[in-house]
Protein backbone atom coordinates (compact mmCIF):
# COMPACT_ATOMS: atom_id res chain seq x y z
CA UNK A 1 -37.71 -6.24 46.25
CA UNK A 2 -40.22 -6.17 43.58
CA UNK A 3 -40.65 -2.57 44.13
CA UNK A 4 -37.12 -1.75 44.21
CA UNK A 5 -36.67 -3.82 40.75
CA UNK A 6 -39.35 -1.65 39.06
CA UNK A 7 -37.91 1.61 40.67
CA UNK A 8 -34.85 0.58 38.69
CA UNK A 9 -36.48 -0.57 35.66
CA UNK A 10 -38.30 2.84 35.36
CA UNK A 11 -34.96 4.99 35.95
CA UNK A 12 -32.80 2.82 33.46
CA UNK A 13 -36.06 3.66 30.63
CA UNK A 14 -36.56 6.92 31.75
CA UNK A 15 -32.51 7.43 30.67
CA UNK A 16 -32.01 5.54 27.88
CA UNK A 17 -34.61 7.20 26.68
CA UNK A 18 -32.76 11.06 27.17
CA UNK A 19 -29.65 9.38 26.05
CA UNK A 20 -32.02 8.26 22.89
CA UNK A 21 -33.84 11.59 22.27
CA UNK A 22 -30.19 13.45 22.58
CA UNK A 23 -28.48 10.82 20.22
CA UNK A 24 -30.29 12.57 17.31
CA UNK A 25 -27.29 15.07 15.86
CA UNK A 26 -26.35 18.02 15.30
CA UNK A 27 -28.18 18.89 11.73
CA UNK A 28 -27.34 22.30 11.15
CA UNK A 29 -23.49 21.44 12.23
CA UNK A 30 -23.14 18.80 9.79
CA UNK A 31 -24.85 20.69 7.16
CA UNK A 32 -22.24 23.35 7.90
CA UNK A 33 -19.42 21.00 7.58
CA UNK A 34 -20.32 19.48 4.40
CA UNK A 35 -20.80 23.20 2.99
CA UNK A 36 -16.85 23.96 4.27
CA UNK A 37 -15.86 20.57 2.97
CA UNK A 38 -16.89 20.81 -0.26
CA UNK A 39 -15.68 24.59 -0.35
CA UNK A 40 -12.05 23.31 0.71
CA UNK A 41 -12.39 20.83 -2.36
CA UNK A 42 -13.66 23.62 -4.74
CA UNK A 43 -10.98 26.29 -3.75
CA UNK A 44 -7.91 22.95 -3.76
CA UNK A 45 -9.43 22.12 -6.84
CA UNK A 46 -9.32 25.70 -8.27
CA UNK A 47 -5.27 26.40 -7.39
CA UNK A 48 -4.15 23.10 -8.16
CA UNK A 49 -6.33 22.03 -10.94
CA UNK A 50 -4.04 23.64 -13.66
CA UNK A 51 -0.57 22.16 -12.06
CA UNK A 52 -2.36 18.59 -11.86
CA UNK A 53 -3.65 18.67 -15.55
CA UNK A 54 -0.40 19.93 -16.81
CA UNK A 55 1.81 17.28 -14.45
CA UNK A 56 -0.68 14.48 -15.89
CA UNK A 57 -0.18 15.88 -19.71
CA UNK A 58 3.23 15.72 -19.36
CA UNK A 59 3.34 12.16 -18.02
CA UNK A 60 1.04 11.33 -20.88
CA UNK A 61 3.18 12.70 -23.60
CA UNK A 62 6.40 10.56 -22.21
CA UNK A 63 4.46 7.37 -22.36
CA UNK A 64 3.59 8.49 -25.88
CA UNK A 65 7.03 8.98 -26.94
CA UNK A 66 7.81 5.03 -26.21
């Protein structure tokens, strides 16, 4: 009984410990990601940047008129 519990004991350590040395990530993916991220924003930012600035001018310049 003893024996068996151990047995167990060992095997339940022996994975959480593979499930702990595989929890560690993915670096080079989530470096990747936040490099395409912040591309997306730069490129977004770049074709709509004018529109917004304009559209927030505008809206500006009517609350001015009051």
């Amino acid at each position: 009984m003893i024996r068996t519990a151990a047995l167990r004991l060992r095997t339940a350590w022996g994975s959480l410990r593979e499930v702990r040395s595989d929890d560690r990530g993915d670096v080079p993916g989530w470096v990747l990601i936040t490099l395409m991220t912040a591309g997306l924003v730069v490129v977004i930012w770049a074709l709509a940047g004018p529109a917004l600035a304009q559209l927030f001018q505008q809206a500006i310049d009517q609350v001015s008129s009051f």
